[in-house]
PDB file of N, CA and C in Angstrom:
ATOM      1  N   UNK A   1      16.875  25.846 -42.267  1.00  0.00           N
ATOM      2  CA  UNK A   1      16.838  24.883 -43.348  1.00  0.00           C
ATOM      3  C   UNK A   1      17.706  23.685 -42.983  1.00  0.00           C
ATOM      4  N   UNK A   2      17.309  22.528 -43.433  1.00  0.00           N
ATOM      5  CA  UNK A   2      17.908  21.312 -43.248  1.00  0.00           C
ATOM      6  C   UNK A   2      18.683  21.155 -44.503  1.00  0.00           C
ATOM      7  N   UNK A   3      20.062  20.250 -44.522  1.00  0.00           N
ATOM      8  CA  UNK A   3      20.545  19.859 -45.545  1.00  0.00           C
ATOM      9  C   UNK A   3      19.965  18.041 -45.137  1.00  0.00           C
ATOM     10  N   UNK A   4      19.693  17.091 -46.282  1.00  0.00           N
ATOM     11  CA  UNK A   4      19.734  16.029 -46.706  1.00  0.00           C
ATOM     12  C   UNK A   4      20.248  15.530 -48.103  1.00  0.00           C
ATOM     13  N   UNK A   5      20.837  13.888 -47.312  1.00  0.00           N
ATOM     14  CA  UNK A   5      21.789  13.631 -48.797  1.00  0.00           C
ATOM     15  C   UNK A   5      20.689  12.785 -49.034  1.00  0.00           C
ATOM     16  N   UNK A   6      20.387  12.985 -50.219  1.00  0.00           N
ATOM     17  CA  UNK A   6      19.140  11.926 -50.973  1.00  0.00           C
ATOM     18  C   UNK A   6      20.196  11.056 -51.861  1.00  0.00           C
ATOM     19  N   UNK A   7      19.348   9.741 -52.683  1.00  0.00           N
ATOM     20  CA  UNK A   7      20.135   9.091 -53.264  1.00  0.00           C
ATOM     21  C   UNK A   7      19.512   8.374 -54.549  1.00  0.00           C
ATOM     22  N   UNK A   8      20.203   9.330 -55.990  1.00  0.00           N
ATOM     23  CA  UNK A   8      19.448   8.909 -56.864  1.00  0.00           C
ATOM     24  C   UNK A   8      20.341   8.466 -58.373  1.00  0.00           C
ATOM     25  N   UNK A   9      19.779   7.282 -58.401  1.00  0.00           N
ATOM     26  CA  UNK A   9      20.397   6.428 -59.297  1.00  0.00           C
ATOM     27  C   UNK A   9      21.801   6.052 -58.691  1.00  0.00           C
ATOM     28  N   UNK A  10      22.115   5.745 -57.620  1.00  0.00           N
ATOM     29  CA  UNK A  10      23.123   5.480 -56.761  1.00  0.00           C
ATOM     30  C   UNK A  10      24.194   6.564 -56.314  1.00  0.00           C
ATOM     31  N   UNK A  11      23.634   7.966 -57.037  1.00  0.00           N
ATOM     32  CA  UNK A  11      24.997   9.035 -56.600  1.00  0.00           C
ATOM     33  C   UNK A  11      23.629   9.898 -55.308  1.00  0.00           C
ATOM     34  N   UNK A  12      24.425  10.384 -54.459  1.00  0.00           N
ATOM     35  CA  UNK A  12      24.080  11.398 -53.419  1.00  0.00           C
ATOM     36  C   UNK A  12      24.141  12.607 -53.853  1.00  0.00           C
ATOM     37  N   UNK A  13      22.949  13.423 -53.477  1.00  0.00           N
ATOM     38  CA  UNK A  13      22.786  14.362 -53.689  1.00  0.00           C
ATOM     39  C   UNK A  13      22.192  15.280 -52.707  1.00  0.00           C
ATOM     40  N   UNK A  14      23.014  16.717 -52.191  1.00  0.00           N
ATOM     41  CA  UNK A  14      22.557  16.741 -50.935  1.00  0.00           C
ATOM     42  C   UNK A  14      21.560  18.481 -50.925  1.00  0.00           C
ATOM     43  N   UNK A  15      20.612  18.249 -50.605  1.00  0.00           N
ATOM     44  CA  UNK A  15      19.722  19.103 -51.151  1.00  0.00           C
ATOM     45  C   UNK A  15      18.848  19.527 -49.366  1.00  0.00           C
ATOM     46  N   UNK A  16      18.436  21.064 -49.566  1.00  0.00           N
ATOM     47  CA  UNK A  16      18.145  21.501 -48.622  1.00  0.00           C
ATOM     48  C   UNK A  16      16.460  21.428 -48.471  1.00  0.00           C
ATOM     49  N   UNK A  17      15.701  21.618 -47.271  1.00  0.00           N
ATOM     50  CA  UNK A  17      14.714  21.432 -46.976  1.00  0.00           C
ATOM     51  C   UNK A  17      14.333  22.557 -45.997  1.00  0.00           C
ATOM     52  N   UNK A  18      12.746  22.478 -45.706  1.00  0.00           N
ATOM     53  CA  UNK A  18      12.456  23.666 -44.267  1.00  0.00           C
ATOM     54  C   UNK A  18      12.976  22.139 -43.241  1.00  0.00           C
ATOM     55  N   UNK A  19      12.881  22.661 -41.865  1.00  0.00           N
ATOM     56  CA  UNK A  19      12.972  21.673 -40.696  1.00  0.00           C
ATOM     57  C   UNK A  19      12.223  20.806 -40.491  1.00  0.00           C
ATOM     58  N   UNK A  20      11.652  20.177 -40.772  1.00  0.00           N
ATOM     59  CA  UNK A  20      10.658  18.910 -40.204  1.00  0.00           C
ATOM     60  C   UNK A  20      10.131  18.566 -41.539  1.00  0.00           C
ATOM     61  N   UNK A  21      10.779  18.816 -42.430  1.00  0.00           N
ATOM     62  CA  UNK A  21      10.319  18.650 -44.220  1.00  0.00           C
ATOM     63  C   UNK A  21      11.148  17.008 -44.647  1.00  0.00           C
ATOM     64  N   UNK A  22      12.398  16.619 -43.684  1.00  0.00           N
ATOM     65  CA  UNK A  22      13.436  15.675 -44.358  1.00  0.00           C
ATOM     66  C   UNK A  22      12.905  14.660 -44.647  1.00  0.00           C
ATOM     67  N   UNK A  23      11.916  13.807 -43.774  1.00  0.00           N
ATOM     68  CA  UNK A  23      11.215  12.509 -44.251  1.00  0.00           C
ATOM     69  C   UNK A  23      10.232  12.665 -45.651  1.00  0.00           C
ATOM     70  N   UNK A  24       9.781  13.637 -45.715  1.00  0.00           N
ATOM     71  CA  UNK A  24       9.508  13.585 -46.856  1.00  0.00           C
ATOM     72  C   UNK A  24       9.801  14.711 -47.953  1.00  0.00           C
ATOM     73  N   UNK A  25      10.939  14.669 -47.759  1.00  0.00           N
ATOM     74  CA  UNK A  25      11.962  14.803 -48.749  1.00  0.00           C
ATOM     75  C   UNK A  25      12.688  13.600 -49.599  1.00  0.00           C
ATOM     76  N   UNK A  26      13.064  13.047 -48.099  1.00  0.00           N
ATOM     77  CA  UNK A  26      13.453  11.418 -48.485  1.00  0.00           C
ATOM     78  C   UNK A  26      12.140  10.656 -49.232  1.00  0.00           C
ATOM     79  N   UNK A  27      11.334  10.577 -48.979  1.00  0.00           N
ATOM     80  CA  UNK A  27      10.629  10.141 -49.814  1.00  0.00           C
ATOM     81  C   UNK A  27      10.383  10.444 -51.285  1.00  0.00           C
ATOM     82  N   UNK A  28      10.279  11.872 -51.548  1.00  0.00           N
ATOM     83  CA  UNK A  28       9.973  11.811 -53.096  1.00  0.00           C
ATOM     84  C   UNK A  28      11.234  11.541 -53.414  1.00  0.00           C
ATOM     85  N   UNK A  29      12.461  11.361 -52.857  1.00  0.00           N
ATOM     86  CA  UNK A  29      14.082  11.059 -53.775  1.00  0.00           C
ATOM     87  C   UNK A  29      13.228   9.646 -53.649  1.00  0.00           C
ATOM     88  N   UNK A  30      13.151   8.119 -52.930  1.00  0.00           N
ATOM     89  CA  UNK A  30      12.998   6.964 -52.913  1.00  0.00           C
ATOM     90  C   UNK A  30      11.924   7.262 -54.387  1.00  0.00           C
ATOM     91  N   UNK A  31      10.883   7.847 -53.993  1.00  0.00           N
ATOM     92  CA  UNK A  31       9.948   7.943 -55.843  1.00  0.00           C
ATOM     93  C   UNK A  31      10.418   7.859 -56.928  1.00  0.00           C
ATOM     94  N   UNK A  32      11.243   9.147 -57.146  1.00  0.00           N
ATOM     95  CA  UNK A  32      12.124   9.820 -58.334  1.00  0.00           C
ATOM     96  C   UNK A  32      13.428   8.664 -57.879  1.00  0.00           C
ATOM     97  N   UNK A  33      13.850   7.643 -57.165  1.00  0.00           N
ATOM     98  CA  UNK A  33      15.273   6.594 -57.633  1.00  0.00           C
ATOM     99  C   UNK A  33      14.417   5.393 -58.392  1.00  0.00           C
ATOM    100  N   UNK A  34      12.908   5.200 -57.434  1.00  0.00           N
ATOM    101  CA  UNK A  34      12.781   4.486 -58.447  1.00  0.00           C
ATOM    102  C   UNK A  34      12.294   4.256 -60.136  1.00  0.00           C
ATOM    103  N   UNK A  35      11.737   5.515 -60.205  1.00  0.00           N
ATOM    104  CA  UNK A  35      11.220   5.496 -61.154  1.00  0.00           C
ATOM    105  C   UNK A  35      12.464   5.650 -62.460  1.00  0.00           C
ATOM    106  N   UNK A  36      13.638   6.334 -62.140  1.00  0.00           N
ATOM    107  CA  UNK A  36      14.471   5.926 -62.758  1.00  0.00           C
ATOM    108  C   UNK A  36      15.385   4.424 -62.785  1.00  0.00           C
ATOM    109  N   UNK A  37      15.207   4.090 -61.881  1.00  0.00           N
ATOM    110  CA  UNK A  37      15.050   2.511 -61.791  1.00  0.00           C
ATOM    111  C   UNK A  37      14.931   1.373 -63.058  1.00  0.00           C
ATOM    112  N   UNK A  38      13.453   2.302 -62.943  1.00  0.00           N
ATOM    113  CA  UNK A  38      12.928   1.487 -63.642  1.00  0.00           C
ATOM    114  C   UNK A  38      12.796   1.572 -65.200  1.00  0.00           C
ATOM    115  N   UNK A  39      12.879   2.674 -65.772  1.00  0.00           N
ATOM    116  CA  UNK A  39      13.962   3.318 -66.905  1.00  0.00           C
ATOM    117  C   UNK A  39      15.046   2.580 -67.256  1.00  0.00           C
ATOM    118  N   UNK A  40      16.007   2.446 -66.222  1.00  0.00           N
ATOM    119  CA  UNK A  40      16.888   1.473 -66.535  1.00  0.00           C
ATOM    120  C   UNK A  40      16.946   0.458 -66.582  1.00  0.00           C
ATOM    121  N   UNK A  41      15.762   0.004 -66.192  1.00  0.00           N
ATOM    122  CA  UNK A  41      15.329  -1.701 -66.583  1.00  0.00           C
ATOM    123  C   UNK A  41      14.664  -1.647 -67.619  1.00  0.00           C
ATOM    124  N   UNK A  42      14.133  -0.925 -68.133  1.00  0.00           N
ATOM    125  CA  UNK A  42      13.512  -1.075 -69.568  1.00  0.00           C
ATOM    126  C   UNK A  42      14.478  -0.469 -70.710  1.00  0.00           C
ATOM    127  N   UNK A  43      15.378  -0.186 -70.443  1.00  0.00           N
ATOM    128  CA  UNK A  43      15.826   1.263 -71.935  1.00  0.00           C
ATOM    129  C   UNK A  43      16.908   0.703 -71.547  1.00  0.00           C
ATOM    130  N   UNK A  44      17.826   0.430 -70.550  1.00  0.00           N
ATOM    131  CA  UNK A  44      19.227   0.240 -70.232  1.00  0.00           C
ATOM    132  C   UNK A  44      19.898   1.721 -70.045  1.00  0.00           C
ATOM    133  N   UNK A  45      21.034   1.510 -69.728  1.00  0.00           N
ATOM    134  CA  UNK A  45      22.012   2.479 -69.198  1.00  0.00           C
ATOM    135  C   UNK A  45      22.343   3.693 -70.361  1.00  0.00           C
ATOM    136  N   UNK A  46      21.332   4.727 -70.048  1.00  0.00           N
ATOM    137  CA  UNK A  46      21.464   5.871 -70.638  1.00  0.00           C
ATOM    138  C   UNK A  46      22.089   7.072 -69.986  1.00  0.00           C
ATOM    139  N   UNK A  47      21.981   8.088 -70.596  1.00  0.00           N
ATOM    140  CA  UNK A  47      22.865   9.280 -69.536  1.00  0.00           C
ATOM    141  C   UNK A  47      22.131   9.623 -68.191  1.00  0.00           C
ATOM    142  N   UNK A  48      23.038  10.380 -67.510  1.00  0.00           N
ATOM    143  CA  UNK A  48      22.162  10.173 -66.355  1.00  0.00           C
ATOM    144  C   UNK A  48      20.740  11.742 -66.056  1.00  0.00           C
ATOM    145  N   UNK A  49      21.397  12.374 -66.886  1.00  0.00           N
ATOM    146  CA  UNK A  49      20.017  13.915 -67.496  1.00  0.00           C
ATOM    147  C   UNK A  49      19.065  13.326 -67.691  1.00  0.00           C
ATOM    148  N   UNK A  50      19.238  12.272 -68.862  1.00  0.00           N
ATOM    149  CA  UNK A  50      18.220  11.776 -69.541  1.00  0.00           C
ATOM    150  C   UNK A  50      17.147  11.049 -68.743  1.00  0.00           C
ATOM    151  N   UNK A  51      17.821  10.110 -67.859  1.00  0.00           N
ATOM    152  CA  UNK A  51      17.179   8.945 -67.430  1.00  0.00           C
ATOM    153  C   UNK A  51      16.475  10.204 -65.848  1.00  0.00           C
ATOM    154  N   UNK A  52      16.791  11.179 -65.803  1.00  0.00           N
ATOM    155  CA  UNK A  52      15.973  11.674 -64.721  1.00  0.00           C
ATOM    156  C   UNK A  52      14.892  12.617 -65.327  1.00  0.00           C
ATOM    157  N   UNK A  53      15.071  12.913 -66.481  1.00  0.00           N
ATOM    158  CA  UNK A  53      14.092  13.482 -67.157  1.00  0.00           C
ATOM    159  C   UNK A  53      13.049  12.526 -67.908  1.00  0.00           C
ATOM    160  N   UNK A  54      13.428  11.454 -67.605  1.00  0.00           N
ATOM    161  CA  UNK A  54      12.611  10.645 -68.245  1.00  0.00           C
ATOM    162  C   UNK A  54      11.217  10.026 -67.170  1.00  0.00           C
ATOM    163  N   UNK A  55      12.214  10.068 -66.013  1.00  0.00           N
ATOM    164  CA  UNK A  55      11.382   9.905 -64.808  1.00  0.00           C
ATOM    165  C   UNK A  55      10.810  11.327 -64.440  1.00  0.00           C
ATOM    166  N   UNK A  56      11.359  11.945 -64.105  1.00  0.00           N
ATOM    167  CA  UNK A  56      10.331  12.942 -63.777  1.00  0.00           C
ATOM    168  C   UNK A  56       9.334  13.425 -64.779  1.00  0.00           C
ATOM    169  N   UNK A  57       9.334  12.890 -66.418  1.00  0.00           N
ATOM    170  CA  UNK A  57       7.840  13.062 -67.094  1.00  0.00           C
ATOM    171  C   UNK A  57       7.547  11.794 -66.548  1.00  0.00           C
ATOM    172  N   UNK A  58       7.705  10.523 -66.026  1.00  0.00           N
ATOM    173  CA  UNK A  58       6.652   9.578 -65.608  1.00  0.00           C
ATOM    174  C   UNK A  58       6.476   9.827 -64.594  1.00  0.00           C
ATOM    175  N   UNK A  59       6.840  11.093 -63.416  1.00  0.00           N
ATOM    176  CA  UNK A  59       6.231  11.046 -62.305  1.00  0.00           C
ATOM    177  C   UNK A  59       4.996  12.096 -62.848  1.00  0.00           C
ATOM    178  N   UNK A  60       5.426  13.270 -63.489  1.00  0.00           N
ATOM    179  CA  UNK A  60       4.812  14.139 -63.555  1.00  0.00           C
ATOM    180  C   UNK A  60       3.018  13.583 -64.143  1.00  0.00           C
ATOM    181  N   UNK A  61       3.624  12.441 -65.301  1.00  0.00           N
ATOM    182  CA  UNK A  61       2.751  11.794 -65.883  1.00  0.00           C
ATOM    183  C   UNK A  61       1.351  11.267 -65.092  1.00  0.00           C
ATOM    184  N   UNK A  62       1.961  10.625 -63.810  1.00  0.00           N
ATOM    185  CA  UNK A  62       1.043  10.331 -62.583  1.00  0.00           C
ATOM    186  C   UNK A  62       0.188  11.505 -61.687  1.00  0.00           C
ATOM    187  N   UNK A  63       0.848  12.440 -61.762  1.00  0.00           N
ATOM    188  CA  UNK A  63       0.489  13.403 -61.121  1.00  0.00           C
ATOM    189  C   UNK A  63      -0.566  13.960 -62.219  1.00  0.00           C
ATOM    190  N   UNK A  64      -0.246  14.096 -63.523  1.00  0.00           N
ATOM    191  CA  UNK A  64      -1.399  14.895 -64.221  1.00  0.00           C
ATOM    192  C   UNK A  64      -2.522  13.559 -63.691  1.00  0.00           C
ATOM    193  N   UNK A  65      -2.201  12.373 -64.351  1.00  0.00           N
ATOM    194  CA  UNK A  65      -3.500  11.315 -64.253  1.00  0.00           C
ATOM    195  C   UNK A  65      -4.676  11.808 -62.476  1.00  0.00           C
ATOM    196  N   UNK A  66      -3.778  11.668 -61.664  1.00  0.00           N
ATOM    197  CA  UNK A  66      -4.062  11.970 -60.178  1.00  0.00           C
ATOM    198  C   UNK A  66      -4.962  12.670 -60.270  1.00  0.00           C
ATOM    199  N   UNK A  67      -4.674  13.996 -60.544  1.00  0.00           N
ATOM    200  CA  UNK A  67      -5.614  15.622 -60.806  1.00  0.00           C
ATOM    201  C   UNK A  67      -6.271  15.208 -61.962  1.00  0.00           C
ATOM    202  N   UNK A  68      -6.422  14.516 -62.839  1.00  0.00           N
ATOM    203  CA  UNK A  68      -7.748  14.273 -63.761  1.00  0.00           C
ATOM    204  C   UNK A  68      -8.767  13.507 -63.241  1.00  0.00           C
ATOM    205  N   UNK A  69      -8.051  12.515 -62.014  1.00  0.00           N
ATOM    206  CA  UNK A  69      -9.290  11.911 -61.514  1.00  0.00           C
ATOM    207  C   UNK A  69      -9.449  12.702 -60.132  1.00  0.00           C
ATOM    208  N   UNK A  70      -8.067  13.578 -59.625  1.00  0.00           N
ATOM    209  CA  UNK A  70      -9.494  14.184 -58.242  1.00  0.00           C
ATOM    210  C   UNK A  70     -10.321  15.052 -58.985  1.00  0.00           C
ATOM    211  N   UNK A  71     -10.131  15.926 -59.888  1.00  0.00           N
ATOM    212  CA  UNK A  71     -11.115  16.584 -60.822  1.00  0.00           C
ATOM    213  C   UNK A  71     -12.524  15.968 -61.231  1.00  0.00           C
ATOM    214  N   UNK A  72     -12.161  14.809 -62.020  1.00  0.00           N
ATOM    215  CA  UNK A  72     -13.658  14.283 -61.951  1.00  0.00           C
ATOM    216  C   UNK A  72     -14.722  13.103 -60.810  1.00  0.00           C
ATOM    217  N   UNK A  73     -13.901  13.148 -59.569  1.00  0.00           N
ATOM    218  CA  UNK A  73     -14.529  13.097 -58.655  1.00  0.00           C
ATOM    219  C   UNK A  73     -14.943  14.297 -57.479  1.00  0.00           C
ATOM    220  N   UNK A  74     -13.979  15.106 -58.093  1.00  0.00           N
ATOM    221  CA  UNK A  74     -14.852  16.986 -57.786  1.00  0.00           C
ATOM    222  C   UNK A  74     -15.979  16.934 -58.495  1.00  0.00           C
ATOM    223  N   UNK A  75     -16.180  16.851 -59.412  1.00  0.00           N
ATOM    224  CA  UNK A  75     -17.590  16.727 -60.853  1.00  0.00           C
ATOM    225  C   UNK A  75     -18.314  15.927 -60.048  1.00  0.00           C
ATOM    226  N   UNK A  76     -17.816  14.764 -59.730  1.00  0.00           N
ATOM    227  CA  UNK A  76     -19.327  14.409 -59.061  1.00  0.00           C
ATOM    228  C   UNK A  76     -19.816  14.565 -57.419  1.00  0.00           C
ATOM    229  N   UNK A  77     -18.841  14.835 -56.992  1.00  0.00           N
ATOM    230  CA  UNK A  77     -19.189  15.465 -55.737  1.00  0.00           C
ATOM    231  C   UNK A  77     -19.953  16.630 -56.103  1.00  0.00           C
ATOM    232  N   UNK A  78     -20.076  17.472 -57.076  1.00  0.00           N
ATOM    233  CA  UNK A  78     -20.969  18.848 -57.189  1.00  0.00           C
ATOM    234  C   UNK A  78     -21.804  18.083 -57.068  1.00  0.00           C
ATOM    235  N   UNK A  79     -22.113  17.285 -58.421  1.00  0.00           N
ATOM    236  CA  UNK A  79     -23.335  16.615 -58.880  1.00  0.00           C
ATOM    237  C   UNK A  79     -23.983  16.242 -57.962  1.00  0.00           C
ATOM    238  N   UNK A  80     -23.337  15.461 -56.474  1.00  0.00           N
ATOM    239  CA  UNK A  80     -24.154  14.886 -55.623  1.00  0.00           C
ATOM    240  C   UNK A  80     -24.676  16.105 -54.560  1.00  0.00           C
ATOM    241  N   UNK A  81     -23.998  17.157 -54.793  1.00  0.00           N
ATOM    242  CA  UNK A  81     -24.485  18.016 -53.598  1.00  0.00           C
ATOM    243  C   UNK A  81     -25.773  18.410 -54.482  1.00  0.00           C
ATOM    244  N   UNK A  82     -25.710  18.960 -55.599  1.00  0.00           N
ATOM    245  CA  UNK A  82     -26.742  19.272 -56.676  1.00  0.00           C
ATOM    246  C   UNK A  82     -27.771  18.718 -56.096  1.00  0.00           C
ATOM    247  N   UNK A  83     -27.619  17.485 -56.457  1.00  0.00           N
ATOM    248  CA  UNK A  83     -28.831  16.234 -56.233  1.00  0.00           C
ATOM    249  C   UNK A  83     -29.594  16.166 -54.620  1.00  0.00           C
ATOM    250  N   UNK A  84     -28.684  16.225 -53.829  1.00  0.00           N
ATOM    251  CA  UNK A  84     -28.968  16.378 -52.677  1.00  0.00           C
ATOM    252  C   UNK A  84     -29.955  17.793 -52.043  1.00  0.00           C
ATOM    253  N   UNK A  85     -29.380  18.990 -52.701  1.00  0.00           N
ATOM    254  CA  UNK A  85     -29.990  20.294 -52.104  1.00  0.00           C
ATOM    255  C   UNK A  85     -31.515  20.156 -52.926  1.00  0.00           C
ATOM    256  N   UNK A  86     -31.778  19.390 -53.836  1.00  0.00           N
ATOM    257  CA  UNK A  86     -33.041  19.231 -54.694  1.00  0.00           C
ATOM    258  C   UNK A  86     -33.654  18.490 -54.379  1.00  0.00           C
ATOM    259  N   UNK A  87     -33.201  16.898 -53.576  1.00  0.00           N
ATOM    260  CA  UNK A  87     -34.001  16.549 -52.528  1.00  0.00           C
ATOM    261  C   UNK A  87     -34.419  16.655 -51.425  1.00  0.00           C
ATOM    262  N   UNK A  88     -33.634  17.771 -50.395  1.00  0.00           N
ATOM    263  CA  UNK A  88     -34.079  18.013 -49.604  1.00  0.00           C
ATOM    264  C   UNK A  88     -35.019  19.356 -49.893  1.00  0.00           C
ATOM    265  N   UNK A  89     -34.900  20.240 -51.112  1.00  0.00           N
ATOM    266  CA  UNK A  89     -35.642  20.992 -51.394  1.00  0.00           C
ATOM    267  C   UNK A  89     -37.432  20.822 -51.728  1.00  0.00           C
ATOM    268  N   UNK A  90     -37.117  19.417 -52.238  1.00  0.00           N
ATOM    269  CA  UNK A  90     -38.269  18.559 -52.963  1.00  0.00           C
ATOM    270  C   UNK A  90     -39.129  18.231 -51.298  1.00  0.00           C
ATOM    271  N   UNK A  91     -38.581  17.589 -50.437  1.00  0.00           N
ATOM    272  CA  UNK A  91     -38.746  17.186 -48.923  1.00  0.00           C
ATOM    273  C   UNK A  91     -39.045  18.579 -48.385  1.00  0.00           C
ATOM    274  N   UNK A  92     -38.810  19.684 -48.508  1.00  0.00           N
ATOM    275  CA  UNK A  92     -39.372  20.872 -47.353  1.00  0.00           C
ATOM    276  C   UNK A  92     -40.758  21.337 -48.349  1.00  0.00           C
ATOM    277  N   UNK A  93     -40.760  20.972 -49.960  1.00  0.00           N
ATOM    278  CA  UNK A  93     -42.018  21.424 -50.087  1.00  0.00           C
ATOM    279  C   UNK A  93     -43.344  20.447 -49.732  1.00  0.00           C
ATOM    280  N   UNK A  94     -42.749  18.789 -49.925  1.00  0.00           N
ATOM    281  CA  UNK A  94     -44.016  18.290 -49.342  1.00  0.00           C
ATOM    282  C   UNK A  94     -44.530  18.496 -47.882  1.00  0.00           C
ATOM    283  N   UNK A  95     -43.191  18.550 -47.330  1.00  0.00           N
ATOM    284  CA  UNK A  95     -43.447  18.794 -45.995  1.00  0.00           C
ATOM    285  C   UNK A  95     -44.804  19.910 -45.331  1.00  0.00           C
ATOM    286  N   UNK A  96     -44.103  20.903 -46.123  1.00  0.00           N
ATOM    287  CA  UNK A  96     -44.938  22.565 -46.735  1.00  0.00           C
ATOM    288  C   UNK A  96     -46.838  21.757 -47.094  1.00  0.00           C
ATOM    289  N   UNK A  97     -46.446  21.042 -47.714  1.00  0.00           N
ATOM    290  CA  UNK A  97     -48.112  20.691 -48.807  1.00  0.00           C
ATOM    291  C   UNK A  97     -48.641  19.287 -47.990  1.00  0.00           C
ATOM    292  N   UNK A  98     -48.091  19.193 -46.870  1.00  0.00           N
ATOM    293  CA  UNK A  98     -48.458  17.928 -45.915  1.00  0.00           C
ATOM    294  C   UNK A  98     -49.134  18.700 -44.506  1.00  0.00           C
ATOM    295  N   UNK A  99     -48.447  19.513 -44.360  1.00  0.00           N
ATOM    296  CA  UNK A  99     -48.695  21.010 -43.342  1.00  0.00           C
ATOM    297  C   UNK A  99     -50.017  21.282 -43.350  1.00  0.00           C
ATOM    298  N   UNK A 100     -50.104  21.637 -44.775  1.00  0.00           N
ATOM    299  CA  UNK A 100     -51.142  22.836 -45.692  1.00  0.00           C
ATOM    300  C   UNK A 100     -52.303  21.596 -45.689  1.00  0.00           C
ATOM    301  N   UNK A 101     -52.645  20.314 -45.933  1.00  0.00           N
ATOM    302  CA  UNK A 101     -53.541  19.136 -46.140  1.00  0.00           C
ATOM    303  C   UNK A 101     -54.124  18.977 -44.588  1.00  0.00           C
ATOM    304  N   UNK A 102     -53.112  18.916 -43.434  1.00  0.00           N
ATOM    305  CA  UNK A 102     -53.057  18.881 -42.635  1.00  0.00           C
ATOM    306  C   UNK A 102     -54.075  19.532 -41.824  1.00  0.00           C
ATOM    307  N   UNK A 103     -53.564  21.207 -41.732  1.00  0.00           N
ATOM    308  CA  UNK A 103     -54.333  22.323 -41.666  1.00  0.00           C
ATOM    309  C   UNK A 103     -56.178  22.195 -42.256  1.00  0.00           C
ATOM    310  N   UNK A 104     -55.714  22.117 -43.208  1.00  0.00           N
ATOM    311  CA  UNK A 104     -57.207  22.159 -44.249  1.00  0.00           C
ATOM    312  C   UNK A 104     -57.989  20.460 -42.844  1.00  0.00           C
ATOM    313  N   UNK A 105     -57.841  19.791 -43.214  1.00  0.00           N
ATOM    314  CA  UNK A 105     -58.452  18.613 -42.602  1.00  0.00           C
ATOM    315  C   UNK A 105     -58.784  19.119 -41.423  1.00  0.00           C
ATOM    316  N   UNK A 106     -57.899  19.433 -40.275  1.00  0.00           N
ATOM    317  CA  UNK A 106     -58.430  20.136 -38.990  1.00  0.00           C
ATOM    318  C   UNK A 106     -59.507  21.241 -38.893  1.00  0.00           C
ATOM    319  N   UNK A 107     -59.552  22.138 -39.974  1.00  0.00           N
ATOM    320  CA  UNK A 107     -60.576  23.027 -40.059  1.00  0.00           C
ATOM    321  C   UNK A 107     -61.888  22.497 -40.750  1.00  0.00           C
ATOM    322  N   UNK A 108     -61.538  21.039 -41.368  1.00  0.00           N
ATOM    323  CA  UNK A 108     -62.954  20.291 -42.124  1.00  0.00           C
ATOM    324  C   UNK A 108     -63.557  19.821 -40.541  1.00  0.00           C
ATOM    325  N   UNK A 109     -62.585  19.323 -39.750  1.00  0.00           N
ATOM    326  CA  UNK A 109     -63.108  18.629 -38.682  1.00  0.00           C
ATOM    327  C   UNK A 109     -63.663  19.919 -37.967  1.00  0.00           C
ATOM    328  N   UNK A 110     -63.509  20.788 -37.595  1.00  0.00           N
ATOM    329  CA  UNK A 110     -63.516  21.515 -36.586  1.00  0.00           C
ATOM    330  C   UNK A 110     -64.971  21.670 -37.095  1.00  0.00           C
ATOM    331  N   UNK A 111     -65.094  22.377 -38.619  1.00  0.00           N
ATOM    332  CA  UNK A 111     -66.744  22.654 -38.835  1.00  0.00           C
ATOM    333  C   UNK A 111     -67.410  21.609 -38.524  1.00  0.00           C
ATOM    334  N   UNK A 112     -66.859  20.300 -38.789  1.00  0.00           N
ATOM    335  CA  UNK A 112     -67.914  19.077 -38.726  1.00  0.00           C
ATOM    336  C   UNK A 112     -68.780  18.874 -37.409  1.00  0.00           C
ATOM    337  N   UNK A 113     -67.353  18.971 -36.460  1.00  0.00           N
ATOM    338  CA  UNK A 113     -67.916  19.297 -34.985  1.00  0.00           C
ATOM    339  C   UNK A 113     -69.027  20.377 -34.288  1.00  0.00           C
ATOM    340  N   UNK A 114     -68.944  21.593 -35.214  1.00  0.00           N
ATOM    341  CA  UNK A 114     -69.448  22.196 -34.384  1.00  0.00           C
ATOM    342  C   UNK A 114     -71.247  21.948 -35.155  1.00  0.00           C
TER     343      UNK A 114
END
């Protein structure tokens, strides 16, 4: 395990990681400083519990939004596979009834010939 000092709302905080985890570790602290940040630019200087709980429901907030839209672009990714296995399903039966027209015509010719 790695130790890293992250840095949020200007105090250090030094929190452990697996090995090759620290860069982005450092990163969600840069997320979670700013988003309390920015808390404190709107609300002013509140406690410091508060103002990280306040950010982490606006990160969390993003994260639900995130998963509501990969969710309903899961929905339509079904939809398009849906759509897709029904056109190519639609395509192997003409194919099938182009075959079958096909067939039939060669055996009209064949009698015609003989």
């Amino acid at each position: 395990m790695a130790n890293v000092v992250v840095n949020i709302a200007g105090r250090p905080y030094t929190m452990q990681c697996p090995d090759g985890e620290e860069d982005h570790l450092k990163d969600l602290a840069k997320l979670l400083d700013t988003e309390v940040g920015r808390i404190r630019q709107s609300v002013g200087a509140i406690g410091d519990i508060r103002q990280l709980v306040m950010a982490g429901l606006m990160v969390a907030d993003r994260l639900s939004e995130a998963t509501r839209k990969l969710e309903d672009m899961q929905d339509q990714l079904d939809g398009l596979r849906i759509s897709r296995d029904q056109a190519l399903q639609q395509i192997r039966q003409q194919d099938e009834n182009f075959a079958k027209a096909l067939e039939i015509a060669a055996q009209k010719l064949e009698e015609m010939a003989q």
